[in-house]
C-alpha atoms as a PDB file:
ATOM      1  CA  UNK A   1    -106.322-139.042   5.358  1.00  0.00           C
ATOM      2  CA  UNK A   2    -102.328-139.133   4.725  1.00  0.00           C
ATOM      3  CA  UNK A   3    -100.787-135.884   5.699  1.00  0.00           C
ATOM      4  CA  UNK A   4     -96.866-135.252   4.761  1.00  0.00           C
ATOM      5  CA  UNK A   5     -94.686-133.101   4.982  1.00  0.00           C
ATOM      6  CA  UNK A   6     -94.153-130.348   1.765  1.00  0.00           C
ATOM      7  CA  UNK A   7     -92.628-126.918   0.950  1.00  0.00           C
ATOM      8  CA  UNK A   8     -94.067-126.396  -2.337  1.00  0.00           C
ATOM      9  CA  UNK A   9     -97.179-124.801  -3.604  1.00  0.00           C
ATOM     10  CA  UNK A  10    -100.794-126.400  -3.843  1.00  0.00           C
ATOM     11  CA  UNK A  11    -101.098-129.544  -5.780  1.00  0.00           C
ATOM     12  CA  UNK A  12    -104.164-129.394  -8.009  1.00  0.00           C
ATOM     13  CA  UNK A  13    -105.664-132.375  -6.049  1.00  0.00           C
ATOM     14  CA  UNK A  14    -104.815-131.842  -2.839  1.00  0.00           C
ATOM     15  CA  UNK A  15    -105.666-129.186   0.279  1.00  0.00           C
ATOM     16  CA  UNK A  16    -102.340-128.213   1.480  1.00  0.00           C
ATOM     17  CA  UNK A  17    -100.720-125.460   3.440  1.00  0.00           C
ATOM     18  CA  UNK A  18     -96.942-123.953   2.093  1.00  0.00           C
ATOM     19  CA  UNK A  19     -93.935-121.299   2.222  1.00  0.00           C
ATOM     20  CA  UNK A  20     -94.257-117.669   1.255  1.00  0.00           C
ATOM     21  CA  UNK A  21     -96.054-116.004  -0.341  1.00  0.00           C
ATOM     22  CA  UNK A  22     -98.851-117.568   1.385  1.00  0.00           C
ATOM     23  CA  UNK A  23    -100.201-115.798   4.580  1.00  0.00           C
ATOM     24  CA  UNK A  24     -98.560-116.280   7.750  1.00  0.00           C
ATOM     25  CA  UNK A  25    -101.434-118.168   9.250  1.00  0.00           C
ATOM     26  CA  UNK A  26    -101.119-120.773   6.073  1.00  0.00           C
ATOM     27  CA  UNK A  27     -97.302-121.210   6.766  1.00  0.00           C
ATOM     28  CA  UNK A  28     -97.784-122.555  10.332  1.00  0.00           C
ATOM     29  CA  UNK A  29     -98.762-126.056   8.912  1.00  0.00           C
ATOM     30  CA  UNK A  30     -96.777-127.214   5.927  1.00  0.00           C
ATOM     31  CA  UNK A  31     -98.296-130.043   4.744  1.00  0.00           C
ATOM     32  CA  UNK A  32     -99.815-132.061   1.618  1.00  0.00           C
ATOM     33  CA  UNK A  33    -102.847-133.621   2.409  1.00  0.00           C
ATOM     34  CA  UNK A  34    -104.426-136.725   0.457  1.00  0.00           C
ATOM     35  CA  UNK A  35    -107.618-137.808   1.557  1.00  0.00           C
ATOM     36  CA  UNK A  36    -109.163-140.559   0.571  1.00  0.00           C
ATOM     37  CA  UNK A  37    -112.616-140.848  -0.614  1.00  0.00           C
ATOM     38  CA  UNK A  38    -115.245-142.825   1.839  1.00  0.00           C
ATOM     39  CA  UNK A  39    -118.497-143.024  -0.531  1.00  0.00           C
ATOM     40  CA  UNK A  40    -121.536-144.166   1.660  1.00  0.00           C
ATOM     41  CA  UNK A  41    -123.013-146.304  -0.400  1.00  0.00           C
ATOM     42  CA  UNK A  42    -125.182-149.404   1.572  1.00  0.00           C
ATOM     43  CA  UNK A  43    -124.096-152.097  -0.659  1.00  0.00           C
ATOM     44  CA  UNK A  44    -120.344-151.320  -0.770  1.00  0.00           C
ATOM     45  CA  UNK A  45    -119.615-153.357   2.167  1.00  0.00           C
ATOM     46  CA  UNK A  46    -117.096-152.354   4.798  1.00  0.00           C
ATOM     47  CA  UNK A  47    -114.751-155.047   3.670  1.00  0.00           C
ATOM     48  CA  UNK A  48    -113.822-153.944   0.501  1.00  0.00           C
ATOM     49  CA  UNK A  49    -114.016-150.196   1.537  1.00  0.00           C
ATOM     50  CA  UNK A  50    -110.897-151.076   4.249  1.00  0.00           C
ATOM     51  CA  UNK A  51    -109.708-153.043   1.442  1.00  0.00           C
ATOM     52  CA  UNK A  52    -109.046-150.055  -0.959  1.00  0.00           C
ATOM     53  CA  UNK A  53    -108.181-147.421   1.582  1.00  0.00           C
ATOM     54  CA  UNK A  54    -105.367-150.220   3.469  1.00  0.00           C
ATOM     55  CA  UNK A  55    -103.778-149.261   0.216  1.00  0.00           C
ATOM     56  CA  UNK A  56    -104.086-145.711   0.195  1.00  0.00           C
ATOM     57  CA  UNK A  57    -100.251-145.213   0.748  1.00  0.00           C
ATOM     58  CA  UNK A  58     -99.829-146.939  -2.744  1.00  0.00           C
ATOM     59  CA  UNK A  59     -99.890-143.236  -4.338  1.00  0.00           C
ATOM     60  CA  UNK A  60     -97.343-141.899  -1.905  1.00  0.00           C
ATOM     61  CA  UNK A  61     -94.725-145.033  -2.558  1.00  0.00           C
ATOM     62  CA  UNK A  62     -91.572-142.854  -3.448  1.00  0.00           C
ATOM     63  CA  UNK A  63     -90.861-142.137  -7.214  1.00  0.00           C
ATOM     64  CA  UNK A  64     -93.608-145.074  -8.356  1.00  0.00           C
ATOM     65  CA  UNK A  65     -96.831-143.288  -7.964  1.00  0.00           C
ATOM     66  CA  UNK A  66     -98.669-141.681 -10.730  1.00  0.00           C
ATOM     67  CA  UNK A  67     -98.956-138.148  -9.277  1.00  0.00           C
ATOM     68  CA  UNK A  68     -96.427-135.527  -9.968  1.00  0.00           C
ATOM     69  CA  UNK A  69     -96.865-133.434  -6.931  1.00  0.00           C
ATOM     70  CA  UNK A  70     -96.117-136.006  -4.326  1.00  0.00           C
ATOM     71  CA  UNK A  71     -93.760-137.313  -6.038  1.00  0.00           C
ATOM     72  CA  UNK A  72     -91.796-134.208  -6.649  1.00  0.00           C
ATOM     73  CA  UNK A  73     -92.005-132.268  -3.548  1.00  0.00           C
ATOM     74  CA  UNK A  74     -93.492-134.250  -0.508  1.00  0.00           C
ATOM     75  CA  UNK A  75     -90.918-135.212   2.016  1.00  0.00           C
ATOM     76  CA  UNK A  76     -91.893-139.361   2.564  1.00  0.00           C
ATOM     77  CA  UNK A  77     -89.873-139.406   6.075  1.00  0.00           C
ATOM     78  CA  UNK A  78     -92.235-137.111   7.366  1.00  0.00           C
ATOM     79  CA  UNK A  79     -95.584-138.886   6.841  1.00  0.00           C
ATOM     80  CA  UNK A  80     -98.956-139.044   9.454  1.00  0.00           C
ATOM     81  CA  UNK A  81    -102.167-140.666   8.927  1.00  0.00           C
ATOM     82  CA  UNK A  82    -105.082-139.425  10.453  1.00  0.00           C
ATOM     83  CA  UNK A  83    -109.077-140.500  10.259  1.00  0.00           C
ATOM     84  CA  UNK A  84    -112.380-139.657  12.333  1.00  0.00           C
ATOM     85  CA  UNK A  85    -114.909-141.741  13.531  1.00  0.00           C
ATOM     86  CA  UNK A  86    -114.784-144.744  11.267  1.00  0.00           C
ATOM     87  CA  UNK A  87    -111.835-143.712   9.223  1.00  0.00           C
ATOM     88  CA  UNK A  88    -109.972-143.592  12.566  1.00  0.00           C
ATOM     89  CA  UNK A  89    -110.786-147.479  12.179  1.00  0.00           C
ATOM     90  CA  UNK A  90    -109.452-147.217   8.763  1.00  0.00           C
ATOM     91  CA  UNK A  91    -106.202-145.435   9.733  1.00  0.00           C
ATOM     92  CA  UNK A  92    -105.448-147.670  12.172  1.00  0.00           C
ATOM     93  CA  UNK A  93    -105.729-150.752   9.650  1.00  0.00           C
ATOM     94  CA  UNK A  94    -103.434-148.776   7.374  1.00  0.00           C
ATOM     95  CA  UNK A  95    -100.770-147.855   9.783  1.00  0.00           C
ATOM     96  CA  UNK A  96    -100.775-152.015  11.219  1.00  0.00           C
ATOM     97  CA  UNK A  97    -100.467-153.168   7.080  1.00  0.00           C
ATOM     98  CA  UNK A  98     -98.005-150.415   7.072  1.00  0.00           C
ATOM     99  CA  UNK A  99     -95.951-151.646   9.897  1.00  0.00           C
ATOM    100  CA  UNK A 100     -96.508-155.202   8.872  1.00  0.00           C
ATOM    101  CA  UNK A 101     -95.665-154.740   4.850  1.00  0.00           C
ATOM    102  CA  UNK A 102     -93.150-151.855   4.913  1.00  0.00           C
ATOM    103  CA  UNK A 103     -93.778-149.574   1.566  1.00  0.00           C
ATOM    104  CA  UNK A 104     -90.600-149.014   0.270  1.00  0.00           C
ATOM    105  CA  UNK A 105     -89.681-145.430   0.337  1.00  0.00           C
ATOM    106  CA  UNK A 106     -92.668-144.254   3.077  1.00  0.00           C
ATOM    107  CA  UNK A 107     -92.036-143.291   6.885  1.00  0.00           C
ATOM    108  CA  UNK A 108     -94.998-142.736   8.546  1.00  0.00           C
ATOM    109  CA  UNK A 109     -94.237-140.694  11.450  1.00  0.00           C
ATOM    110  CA  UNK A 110     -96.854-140.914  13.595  1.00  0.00           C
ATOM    111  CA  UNK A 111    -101.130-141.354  13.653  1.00  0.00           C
ATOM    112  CA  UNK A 112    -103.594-139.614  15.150  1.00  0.00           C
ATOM    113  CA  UNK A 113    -107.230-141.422  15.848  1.00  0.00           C
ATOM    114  CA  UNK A 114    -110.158-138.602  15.880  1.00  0.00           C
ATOM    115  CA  UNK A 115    -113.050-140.689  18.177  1.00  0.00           C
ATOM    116  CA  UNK A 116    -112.454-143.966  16.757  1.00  0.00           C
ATOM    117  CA  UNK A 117    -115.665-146.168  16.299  1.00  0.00           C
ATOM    118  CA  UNK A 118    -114.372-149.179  18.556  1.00  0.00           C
ATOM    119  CA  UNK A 119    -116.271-151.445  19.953  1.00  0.00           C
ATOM    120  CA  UNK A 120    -116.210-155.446  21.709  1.00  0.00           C
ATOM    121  CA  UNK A 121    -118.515-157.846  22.793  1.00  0.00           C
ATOM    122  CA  UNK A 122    -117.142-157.773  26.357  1.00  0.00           C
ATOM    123  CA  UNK A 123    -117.496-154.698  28.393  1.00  0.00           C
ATOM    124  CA  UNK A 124    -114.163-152.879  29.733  1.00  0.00           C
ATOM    125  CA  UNK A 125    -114.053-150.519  32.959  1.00  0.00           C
ATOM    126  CA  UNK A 126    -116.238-147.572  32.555  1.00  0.00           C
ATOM    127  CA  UNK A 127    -117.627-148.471  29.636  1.00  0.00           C
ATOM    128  CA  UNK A 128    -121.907-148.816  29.479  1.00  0.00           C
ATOM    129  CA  UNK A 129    -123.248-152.487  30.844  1.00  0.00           C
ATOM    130  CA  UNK A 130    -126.866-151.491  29.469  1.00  0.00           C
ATOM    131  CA  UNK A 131    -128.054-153.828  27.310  1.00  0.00           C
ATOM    132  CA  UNK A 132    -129.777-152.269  24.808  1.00  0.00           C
ATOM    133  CA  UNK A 133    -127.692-148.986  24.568  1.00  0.00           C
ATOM    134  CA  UNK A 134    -124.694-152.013  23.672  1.00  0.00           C
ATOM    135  CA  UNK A 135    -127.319-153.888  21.129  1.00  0.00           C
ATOM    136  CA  UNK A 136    -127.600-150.276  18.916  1.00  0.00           C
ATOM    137  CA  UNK A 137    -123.958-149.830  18.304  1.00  0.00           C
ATOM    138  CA  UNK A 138    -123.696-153.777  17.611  1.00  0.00           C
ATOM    139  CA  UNK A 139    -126.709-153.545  15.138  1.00  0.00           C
ATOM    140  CA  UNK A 140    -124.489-150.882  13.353  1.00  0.00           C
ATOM    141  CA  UNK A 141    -122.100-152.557  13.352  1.00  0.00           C
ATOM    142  CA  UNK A 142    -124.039-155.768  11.593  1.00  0.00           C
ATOM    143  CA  UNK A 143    -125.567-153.572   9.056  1.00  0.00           C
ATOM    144  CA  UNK A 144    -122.309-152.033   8.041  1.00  0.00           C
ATOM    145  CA  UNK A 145    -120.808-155.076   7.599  1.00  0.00           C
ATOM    146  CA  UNK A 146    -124.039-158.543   7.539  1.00  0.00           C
ATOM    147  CA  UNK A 147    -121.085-161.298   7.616  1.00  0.00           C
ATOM    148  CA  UNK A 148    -119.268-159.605  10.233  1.00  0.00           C
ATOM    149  CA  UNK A 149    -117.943-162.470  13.321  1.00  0.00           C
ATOM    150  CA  UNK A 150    -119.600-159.928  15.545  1.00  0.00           C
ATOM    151  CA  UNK A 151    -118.400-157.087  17.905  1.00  0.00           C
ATOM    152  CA  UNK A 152    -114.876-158.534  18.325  1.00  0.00           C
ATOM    153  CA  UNK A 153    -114.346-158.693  14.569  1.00  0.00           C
ATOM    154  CA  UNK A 154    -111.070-157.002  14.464  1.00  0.00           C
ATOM    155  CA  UNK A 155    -112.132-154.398  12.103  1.00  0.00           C
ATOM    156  CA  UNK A 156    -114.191-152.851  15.146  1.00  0.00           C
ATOM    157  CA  UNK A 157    -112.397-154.478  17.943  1.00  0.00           C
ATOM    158  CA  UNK A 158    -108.453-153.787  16.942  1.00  0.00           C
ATOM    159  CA  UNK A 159    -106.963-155.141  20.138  1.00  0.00           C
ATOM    160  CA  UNK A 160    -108.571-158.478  19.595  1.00  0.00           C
ATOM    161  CA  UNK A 161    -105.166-159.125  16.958  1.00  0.00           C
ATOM    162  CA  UNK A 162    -103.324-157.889  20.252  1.00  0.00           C
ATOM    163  CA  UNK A 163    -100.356-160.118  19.142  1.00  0.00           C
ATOM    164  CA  UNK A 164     -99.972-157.956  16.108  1.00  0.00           C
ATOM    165  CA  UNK A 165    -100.100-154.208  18.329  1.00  0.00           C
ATOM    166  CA  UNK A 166     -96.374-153.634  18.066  1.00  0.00           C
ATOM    167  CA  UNK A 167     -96.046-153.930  14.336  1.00  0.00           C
ATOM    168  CA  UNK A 168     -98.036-150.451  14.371  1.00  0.00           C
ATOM    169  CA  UNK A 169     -95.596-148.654  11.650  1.00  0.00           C
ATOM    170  CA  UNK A 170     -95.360-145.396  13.534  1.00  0.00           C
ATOM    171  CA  UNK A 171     -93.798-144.574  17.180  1.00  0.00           C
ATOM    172  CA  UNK A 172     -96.359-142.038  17.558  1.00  0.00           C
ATOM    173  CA  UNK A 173    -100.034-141.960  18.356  1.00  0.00           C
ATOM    174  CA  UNK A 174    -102.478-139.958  19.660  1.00  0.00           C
ATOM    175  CA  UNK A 175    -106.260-140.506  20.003  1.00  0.00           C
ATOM    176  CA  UNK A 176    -108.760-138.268  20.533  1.00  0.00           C
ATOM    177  CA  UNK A 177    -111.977-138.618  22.864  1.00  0.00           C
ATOM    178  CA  UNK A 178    -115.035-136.572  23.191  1.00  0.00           C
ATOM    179  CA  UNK A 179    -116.152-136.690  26.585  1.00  0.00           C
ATOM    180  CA  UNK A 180    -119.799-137.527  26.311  1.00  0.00           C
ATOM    181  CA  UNK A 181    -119.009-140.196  23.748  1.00  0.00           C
ATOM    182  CA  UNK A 182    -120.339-143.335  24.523  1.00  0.00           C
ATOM    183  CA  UNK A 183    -117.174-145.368  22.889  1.00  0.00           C
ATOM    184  CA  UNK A 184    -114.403-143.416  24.292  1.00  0.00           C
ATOM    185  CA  UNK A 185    -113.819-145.676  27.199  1.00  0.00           C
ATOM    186  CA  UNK A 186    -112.558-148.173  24.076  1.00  0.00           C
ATOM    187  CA  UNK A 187    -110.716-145.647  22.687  1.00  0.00           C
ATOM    188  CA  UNK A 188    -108.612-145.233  25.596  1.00  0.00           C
ATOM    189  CA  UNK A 189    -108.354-148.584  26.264  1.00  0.00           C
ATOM    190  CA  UNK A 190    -106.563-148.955  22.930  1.00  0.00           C
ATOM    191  CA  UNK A 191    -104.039-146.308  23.574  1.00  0.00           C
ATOM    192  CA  UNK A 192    -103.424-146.134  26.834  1.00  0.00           C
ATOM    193  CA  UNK A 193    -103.810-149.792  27.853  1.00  0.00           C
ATOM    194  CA  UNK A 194    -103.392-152.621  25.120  1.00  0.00           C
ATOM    195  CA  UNK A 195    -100.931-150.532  23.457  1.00  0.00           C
ATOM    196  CA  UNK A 196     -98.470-150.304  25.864  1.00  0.00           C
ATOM    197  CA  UNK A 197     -99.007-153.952  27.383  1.00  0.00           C
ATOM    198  CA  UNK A 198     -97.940-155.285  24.089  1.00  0.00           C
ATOM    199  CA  UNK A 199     -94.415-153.927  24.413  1.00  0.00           C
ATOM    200  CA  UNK A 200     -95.027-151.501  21.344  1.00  0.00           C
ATOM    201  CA  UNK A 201     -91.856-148.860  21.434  1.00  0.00           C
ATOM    202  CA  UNK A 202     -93.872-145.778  20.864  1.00  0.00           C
ATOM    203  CA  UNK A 203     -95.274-142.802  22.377  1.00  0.00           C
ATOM    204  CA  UNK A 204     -99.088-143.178  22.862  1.00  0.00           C
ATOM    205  CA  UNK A 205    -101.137-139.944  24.037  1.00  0.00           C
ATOM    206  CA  UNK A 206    -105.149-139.695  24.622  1.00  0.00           C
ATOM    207  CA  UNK A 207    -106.994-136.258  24.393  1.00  0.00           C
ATOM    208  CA  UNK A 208    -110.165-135.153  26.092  1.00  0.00           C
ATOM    209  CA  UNK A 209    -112.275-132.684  24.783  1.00  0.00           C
ATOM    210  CA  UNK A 210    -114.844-131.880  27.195  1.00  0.00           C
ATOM    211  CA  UNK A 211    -118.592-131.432  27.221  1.00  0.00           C
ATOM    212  CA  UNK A 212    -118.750-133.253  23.521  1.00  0.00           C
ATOM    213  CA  UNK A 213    -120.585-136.092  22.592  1.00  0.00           C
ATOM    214  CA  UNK A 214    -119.495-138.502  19.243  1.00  0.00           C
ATOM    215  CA  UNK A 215    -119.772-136.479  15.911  1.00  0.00           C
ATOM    216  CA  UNK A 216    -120.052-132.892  17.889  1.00  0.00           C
ATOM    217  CA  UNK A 217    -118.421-131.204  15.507  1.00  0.00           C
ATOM    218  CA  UNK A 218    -121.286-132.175  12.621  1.00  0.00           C
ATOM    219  CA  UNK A 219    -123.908-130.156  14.725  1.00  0.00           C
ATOM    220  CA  UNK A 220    -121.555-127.194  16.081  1.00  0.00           C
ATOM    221  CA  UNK A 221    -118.475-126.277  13.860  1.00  0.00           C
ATOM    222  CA  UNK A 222    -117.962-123.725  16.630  1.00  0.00           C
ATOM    223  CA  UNK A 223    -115.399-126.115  18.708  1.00  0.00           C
ATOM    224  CA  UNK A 224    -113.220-126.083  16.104  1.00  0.00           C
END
């Protein structure tokens, strides 16, 4: 999802938040939000998906995309990216091509990683040693994407392309953990380890949420 900043109405194809008249609770976030679509489809494999959603900025490329509404009134210095659980994955991929390919006209402010699905061969402190708790996320893994090079395939193992961290095309990130969740131990190993041993120049920041376990929010909308 690519969240920037706006002051204008609601855009017929996007969920957005704006100035008066709307009620005071709506004006607290002023925002256009363009989210791209993640079909689940078995035989779409995950390659292609990262492939079409690494260029899901295209549309918000000042004065060249083909909608009117972000064109007209969203303000392109103030720009975040944001994903859950694999499109965390996916929002990190598009902030790195970001920082690495520099879309004319488009700032991206800053990112924020909702439990990322990350993952690596080799287990990191705290993490689970237990073999076959370790061979169900890897089987995912393999069935989401067969021809995969395995767990530290960088498209489930980011810091493995460690080399490339501080290209990240945002100086601010924040990821966010449930407490229960088996892979949050990689999560903040990513932000607040690998990150800032790279020499990266931003401002990295993990969040806790307690008592949660991966995908909490799918079986109890009350935490929210």
């Amino acid at each position: 999802m690519v969240v920037a900043s706006s002051s204008q109405p609601p855009s017929p194809m996007a969920t957005t938040t704006t100035s008066t008249p709307w009620p005071p609770k709506l004006r607290l976030l002023q925002s256009q939000l363009s989210s791209e679509e993640r079909r689940r489809i078995p035989s779409q494999m995950l390659m292609k998906i990262l492939g079409q959603h690494s260029n899901g900025l295209l549309p918000m490329q000042m004065g060249k995309g083909n909608e009117y509404w972000l064109n007209s009134y969203v303000d392109f210095d103030k720009v975040f990216l944001m994903g859950d659980r694999a499109e965390a994955n996916i929002a990190h991929h598009m902030g790195m091509r970001h920082g690495l390919e520099k879309l004319e006209g488009v700032k991206i402010e800053g990112m924020t990683l909702f439990y990322p699905y990350f993952w690596g061969k080799k287990p990191i402190v705290g993490e689970t040693t237990d073999a076959n708790e370790r061979a169900k996320i890897e089987k995912l893994w393999q069935i989401s994407r067969p021809n995969t090079s395995g767990s530290d395939d960088p498209l489930i193992n980011p810091v493995v392309e460690y080399s490339k961290l501080p290209s990240l095309g945002c100086n601010r990130l924040m990821v966010v953990l449930p407490a229960k969740d088996i892979l949050k131990h990689r999560g903040r190993y990513y932000a607040d380890q690998k990150f800032e041993e790279s020499g990266w120049k931003g401002e990295a920041e993990v969040y806790e949420i307690k008592r949660v376990d991966h995908g909490f929010y799918l079986a109890n909308a009350c935490h929210y």
